[in-house]
N, C-alpha and C. Protein backbone atom coordinates (compact mmCIF):
# COMPACT_ATOMS: atom_id res chain seq x y z
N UNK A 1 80.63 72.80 191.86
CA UNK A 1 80.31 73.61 190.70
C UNK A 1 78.80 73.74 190.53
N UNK A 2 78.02 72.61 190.76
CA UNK A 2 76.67 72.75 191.11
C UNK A 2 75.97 73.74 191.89
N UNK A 3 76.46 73.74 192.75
CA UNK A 3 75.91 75.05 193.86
C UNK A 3 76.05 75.84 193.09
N UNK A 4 77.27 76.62 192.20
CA UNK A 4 76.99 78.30 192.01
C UNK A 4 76.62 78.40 191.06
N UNK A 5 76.24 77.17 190.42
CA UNK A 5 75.21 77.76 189.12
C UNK A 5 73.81 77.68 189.75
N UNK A 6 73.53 77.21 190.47
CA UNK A 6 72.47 77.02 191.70
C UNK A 6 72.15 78.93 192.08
N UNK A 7 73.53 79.11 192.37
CA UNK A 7 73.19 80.11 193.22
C UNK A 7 73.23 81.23 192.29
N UNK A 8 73.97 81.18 191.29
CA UNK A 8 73.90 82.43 189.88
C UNK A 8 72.36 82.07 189.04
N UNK A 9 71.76 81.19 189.33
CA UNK A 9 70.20 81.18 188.27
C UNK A 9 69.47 81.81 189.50
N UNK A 10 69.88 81.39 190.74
CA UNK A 10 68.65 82.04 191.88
C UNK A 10 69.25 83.40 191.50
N UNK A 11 70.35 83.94 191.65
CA UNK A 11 70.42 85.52 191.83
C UNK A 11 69.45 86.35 190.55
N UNK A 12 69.82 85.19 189.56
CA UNK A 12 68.93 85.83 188.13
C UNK A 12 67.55 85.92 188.13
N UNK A 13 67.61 85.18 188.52
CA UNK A 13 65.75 84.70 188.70
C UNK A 13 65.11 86.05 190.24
N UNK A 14 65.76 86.39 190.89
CA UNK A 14 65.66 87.38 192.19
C UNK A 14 65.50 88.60 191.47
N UNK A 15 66.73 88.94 190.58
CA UNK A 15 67.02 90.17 190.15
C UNK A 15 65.84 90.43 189.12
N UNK A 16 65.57 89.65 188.18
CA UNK A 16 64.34 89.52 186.96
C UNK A 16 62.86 89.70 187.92
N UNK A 17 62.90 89.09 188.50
CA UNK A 17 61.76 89.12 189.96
C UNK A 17 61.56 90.45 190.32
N UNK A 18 62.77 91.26 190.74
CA UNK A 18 62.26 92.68 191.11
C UNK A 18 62.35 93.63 190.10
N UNK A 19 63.08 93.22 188.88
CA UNK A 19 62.78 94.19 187.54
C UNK A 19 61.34 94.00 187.17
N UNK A 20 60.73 92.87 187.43
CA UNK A 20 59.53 92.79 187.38
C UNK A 20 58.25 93.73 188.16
N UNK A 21 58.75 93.24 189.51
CA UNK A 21 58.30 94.02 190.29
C UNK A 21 58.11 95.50 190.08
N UNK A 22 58.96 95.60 190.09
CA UNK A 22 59.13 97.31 189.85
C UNK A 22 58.36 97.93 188.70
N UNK A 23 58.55 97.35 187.56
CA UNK A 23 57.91 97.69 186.57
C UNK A 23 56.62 98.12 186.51
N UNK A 24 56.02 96.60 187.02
CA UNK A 24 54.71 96.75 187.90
C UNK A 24 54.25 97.70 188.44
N UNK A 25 55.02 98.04 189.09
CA UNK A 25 54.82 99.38 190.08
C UNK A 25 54.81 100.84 189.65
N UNK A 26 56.12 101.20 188.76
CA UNK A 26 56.33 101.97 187.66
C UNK A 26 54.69 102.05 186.97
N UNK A 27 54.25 100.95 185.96
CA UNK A 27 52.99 101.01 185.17
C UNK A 27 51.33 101.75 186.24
N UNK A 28 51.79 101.25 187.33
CA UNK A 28 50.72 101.47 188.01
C UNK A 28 50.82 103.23 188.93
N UNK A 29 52.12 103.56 188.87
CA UNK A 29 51.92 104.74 189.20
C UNK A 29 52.10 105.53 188.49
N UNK A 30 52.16 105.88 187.10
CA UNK A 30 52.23 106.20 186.10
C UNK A 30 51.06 106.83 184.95
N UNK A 31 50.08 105.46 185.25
CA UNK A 31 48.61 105.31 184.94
C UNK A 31 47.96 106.36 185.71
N UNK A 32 48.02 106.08 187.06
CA UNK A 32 47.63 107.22 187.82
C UNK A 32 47.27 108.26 188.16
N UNK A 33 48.89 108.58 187.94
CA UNK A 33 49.49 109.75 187.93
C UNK A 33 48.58 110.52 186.25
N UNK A 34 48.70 109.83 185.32
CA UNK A 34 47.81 110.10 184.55
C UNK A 34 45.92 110.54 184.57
N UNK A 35 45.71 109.30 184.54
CA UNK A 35 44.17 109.66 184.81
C UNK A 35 43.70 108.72 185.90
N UNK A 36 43.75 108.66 187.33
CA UNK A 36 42.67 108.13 187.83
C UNK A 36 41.61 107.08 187.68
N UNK A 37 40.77 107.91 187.51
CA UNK A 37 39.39 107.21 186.78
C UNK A 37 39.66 106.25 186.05
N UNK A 38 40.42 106.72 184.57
CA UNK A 38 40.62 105.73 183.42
C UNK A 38 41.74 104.32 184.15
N UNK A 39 42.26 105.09 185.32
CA UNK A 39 43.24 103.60 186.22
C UNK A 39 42.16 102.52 186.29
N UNK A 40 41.36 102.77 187.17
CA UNK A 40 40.53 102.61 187.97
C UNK A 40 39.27 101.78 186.94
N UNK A 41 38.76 102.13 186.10
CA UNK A 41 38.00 101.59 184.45
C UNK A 41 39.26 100.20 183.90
N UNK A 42 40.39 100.65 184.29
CA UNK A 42 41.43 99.34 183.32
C UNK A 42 41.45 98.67 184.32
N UNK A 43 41.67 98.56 185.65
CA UNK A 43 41.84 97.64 186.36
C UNK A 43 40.15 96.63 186.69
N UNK A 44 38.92 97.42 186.67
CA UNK A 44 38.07 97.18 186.71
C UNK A 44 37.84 96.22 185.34
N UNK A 45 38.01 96.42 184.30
CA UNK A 45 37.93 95.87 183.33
C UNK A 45 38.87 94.30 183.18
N UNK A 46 40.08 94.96 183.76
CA UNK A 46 41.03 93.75 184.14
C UNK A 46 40.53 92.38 185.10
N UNK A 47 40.14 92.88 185.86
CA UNK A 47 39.44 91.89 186.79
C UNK A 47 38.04 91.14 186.18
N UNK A 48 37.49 91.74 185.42
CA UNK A 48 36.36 91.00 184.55
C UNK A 48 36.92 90.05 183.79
N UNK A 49 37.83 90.74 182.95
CA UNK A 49 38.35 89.38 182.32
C UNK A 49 39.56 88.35 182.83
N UNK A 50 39.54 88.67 183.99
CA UNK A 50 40.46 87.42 184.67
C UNK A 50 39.69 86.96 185.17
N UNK A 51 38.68 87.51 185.83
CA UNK A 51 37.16 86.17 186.61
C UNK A 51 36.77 85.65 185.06
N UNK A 52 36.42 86.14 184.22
CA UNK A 52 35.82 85.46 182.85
C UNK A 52 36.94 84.20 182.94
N UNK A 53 37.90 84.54 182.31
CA UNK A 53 39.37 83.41 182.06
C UNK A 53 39.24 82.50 183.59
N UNK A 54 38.86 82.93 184.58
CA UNK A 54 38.71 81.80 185.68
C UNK A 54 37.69 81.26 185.57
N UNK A 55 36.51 81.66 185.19
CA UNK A 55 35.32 80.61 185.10
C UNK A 55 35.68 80.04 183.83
N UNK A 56 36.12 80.43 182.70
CA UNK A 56 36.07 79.62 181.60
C UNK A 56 37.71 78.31 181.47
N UNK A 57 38.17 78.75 182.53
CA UNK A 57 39.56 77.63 183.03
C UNK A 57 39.11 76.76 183.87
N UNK A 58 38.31 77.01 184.77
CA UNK A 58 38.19 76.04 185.77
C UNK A 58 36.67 75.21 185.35
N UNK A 59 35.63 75.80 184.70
CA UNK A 59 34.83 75.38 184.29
C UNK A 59 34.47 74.28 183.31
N UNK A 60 35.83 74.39 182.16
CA UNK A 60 36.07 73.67 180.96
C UNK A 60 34.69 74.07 180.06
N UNK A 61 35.26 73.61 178.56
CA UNK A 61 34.01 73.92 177.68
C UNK A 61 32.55 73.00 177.79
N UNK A 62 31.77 72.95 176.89
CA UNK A 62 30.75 72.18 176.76
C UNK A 62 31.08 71.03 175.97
N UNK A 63 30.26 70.20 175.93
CA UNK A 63 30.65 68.53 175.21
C UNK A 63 30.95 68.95 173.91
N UNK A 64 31.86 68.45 173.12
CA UNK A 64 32.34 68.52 171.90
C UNK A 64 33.04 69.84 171.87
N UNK A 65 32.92 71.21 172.22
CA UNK A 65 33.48 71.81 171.81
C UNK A 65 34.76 72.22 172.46
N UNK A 66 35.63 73.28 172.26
CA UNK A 66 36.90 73.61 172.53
C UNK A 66 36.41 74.97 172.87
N UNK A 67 37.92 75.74 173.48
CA UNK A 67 37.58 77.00 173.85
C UNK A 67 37.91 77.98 172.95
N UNK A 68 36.87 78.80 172.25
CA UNK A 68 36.93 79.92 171.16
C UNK A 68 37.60 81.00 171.57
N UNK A 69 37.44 82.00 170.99
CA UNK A 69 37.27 83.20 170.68
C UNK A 69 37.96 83.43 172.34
N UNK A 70 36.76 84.49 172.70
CA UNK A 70 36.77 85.10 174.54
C UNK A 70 37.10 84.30 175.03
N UNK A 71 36.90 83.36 175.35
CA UNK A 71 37.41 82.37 176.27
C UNK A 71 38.66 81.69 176.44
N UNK A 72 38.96 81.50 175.03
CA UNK A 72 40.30 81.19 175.05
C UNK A 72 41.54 82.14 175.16
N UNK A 73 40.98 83.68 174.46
CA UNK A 73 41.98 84.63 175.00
C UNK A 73 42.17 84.83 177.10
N UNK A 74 40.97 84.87 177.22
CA UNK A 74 40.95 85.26 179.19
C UNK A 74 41.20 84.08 179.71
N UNK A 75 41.18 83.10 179.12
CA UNK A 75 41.62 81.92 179.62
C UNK A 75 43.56 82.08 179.86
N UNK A 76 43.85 82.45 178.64
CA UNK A 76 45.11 82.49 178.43
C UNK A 76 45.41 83.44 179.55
N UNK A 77 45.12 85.10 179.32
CA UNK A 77 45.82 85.83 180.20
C UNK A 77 45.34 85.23 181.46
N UNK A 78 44.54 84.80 182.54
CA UNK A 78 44.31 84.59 183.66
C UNK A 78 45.47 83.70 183.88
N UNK A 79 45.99 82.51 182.81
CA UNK A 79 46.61 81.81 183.39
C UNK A 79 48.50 82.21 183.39
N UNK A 80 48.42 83.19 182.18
CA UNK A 80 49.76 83.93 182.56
C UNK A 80 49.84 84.59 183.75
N UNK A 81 48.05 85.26 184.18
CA UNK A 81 48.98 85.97 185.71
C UNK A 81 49.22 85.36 186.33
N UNK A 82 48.47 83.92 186.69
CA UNK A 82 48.46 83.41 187.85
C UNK A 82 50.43 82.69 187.92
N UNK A 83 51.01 82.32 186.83
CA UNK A 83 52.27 82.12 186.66
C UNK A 83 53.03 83.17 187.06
N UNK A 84 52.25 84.34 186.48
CA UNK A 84 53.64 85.66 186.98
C UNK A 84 53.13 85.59 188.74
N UNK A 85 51.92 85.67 189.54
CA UNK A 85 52.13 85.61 190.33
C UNK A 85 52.91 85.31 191.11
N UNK A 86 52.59 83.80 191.09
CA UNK A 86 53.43 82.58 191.62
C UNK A 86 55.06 82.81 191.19
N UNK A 87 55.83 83.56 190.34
CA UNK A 87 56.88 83.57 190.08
C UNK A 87 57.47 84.83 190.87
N UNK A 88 56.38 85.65 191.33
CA UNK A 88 56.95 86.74 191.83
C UNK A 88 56.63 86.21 193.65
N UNK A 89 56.10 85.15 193.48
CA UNK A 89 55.19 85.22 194.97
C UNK A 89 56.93 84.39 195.54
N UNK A 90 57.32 83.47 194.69
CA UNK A 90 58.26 82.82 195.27
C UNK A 90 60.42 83.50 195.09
N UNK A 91 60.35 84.69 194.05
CA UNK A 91 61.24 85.25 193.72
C UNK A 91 61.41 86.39 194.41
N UNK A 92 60.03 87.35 194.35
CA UNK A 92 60.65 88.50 194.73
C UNK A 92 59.93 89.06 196.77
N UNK A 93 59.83 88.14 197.27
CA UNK A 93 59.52 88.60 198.59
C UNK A 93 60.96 88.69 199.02
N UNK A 94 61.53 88.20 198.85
CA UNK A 94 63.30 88.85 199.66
C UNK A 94 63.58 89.67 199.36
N UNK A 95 62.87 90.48 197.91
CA UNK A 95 63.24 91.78 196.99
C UNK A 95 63.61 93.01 198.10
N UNK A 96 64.85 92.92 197.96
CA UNK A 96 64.71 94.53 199.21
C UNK A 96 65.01 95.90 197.88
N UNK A 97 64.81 95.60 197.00
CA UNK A 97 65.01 96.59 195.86
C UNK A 97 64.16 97.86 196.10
N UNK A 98 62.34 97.52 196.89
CA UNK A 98 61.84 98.49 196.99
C UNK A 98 61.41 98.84 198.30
């Protein structure tokens, strides 16, 4: 009985993996398909504040204090992608959905 709940959370976790995926994909050709440039400005912008959230994660704060404001928001999202990564890195490569 172990195994197929084993094997019914992997199928869930696969299937959520490439609804993910896709979505992803969906948002990004979509944007595009829209404006270009303005893609191209959000993703650029995106990457600033995930290097920000990586220097201010891996760096830690200064003595006494905690992480404010900016830092603690890019801190946060950097470390949600790096989770969605890793969740898609290990779920959806068998994805034959796309």
């Amino acid at each position: 009985m172990e195994t197929v709940g084993e094997a019914v959370a992997e199928a869930i976790l696969s299937l959520l993996a490439c609804a993910l995926l896709g979505a992803l994909a969906l948002i990004a050709y979509l944007s595009w398909s829209f404006s270009p440039p303005l893609t191209l400005a959000g993703a650029g912008l995106l990457a600033l504040a995930l290097s920000h959230g990586a220097r201010s994660t891996f760096r830690g704060p200064g003595k006494g204090r905690g992480r404010r404001g900016l830092a603690a928001v890019t801190s946060f999202a950097f470390l949600l992608t790096a989770a969605t990564a890793v969740f898609l890195m290990f779920y959806a490569t068998g994805c034959g959905c796309l």
